[in-house]
N, C-alpha and C. Protein backbone atom coordinates (compact mmCIF):
# COMPACT_ATOMS: atom_id res chain seq x y z
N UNK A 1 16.54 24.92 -2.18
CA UNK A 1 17.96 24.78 -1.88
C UNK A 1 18.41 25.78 -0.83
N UNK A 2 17.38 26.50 -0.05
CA UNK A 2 17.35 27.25 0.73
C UNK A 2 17.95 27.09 2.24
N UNK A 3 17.10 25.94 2.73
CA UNK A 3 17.01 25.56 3.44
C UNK A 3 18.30 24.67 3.84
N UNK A 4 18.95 24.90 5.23
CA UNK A 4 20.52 24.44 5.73
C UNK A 4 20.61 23.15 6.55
N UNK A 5 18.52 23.02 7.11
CA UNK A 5 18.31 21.96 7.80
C UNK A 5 17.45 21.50 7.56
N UNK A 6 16.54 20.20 8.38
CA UNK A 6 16.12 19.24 7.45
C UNK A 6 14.78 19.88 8.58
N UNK A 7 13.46 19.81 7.73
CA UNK A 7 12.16 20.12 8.88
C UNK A 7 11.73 19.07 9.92
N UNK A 8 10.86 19.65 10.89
CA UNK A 8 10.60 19.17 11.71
C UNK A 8 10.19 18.24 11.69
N UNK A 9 9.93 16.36 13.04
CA UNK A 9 9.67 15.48 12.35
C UNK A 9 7.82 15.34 12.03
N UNK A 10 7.08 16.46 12.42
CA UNK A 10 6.13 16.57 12.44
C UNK A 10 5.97 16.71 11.10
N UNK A 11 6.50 16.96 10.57
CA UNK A 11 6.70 17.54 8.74
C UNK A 11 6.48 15.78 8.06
N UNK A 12 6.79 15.34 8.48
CA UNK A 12 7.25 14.08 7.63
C UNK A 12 6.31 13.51 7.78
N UNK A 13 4.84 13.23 8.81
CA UNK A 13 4.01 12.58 8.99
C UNK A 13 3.10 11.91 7.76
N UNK A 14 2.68 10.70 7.65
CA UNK A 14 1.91 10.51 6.73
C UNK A 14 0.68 9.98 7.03
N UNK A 15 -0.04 10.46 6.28
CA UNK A 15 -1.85 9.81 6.53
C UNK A 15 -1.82 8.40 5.83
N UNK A 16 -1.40 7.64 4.81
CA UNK A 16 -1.73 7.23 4.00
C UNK A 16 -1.97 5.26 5.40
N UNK A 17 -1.28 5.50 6.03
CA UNK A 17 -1.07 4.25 7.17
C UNK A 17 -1.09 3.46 6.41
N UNK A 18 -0.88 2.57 5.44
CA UNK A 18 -0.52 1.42 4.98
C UNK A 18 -1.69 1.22 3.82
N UNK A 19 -2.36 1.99 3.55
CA UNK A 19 -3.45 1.89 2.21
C UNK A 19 -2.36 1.74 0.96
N UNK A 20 -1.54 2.56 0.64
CA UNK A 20 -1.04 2.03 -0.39
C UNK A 20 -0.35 1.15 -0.49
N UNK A 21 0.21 0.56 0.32
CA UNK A 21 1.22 -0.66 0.39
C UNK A 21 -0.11 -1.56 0.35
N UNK A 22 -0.89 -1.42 1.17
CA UNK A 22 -2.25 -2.61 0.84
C UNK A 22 -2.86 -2.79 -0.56
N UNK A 23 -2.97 -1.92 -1.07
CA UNK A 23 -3.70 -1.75 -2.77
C UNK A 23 -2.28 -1.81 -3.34
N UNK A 24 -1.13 -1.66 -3.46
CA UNK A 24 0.25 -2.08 -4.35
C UNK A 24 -0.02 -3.44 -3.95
N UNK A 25 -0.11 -3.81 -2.87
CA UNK A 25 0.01 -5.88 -2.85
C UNK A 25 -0.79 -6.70 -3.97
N UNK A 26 -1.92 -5.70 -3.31
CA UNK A 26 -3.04 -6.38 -4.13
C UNK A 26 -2.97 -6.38 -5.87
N UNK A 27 -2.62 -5.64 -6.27
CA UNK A 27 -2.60 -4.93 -7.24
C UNK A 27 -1.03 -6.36 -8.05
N UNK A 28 -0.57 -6.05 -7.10
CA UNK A 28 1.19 -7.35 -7.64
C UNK A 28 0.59 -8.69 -7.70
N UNK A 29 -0.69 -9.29 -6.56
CA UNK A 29 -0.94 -10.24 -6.63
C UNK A 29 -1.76 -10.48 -7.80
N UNK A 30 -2.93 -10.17 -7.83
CA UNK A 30 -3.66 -10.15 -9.08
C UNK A 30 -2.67 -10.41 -10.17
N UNK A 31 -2.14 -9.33 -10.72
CA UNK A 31 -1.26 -9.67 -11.89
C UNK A 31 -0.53 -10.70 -12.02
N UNK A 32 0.22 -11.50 -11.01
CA UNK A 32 0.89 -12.63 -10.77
C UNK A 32 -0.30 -13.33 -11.12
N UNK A 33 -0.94 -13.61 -10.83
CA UNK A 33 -2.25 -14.49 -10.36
C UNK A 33 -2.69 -14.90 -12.60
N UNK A 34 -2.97 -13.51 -12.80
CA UNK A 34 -3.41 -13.40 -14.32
C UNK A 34 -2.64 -14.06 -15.22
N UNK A 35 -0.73 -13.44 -15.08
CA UNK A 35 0.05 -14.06 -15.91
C UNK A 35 0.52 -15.68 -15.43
N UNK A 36 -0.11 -16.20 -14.38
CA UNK A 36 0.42 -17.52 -14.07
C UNK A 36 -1.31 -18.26 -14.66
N UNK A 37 -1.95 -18.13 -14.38
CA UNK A 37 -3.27 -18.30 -15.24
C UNK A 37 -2.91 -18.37 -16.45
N UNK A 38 -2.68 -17.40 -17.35
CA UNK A 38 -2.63 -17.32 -18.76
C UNK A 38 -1.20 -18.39 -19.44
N UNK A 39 0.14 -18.12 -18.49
CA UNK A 39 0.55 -19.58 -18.91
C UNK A 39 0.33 -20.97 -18.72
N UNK A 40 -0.31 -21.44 -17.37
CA UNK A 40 -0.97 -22.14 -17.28
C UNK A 40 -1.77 -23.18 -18.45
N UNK A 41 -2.22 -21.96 -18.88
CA UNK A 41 -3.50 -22.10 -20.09
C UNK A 41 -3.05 -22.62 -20.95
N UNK A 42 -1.92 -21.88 -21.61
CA UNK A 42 -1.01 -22.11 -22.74
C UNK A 42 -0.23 -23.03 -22.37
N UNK A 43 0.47 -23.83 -21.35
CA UNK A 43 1.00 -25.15 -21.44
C UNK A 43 0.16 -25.83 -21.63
N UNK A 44 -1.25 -25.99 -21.14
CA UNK A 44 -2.01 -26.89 -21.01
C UNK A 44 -2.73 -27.68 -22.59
N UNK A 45 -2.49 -25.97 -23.12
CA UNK A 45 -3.57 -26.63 -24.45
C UNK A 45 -2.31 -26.82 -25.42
N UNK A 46 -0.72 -26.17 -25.47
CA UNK A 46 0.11 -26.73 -25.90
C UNK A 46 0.74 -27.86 -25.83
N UNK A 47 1.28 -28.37 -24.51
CA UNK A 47 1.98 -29.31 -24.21
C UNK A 47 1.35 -30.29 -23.25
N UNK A 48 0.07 -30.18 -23.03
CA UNK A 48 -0.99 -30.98 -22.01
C UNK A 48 0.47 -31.19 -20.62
N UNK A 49 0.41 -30.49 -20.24
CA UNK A 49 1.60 -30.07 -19.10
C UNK A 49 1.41 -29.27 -18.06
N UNK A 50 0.89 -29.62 -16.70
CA UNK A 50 0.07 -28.40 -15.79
C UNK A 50 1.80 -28.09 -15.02
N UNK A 51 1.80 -27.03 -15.56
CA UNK A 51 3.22 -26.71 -14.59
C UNK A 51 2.74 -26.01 -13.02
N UNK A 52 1.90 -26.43 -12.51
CA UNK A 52 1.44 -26.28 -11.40
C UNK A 52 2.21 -27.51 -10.50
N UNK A 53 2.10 -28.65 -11.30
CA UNK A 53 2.56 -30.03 -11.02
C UNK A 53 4.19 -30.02 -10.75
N UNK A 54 4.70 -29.08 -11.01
CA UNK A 54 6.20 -29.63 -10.84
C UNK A 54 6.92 -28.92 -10.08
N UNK A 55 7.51 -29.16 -9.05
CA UNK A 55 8.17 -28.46 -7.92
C UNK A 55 9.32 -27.89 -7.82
N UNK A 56 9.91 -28.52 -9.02
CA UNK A 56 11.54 -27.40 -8.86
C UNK A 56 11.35 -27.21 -10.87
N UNK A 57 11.48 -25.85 -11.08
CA UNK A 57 11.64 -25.75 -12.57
C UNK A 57 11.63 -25.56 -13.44
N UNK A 58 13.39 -26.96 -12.88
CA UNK A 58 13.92 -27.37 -14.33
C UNK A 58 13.24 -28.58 -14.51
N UNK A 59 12.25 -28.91 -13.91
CA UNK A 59 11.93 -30.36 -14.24
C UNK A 59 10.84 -30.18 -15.52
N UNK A 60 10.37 -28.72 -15.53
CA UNK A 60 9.52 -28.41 -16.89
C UNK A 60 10.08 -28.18 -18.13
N UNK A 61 11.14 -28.27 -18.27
CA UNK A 61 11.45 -27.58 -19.42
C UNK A 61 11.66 -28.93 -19.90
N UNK A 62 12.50 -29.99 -19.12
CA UNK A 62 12.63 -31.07 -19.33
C UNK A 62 11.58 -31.97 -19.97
N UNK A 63 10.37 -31.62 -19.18
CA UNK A 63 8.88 -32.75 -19.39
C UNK A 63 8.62 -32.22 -20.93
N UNK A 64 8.78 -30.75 -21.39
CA UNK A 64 8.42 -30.18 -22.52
C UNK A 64 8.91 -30.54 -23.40
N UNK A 65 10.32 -30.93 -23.28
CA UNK A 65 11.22 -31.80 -24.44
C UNK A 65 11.09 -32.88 -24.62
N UNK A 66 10.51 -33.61 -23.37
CA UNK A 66 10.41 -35.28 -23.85
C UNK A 66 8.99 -35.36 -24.32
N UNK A 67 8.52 -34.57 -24.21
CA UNK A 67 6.56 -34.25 -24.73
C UNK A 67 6.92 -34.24 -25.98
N UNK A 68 7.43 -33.05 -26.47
CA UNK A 68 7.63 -33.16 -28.35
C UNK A 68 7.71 -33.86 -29.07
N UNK A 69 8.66 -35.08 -28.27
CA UNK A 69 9.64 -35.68 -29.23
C UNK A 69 8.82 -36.63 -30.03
């Protein structure tokens, strides 16, 4: 709290050049990838329903209700 000004911009430099934003992507995709897999799975063997198949949705929740009935 010393300090009255902000350091030089040489101060601020970073090595990292885009490695972590590259391994955070990767890292978001995978997981997307896992939890759309794993429901996938679970419509499939629940409601024989590939929600891969449906393009806007609300059209799934819909197919799931007229599946039950």
């Amino acid at each position: 709290f010393q300090e009255t000004e902000l350091p030089p911009i040489h101060e601020f430099y970073s090595t990292f050049k885009g490695e972590y934003h590259d391994l955070y992507l990767k890292t978001d995709v995978l997981s997307l990838v896992d939890v759309w897999t794993e429901f996938r799975k679970m419509s499939m063997e629940y409601y024989e329903l590939n929600p891969s198949h449906y393009v806007l949705p609300h059209y799934y929740p819909e197919m799931k209700c007229l599946r039950c009935q």
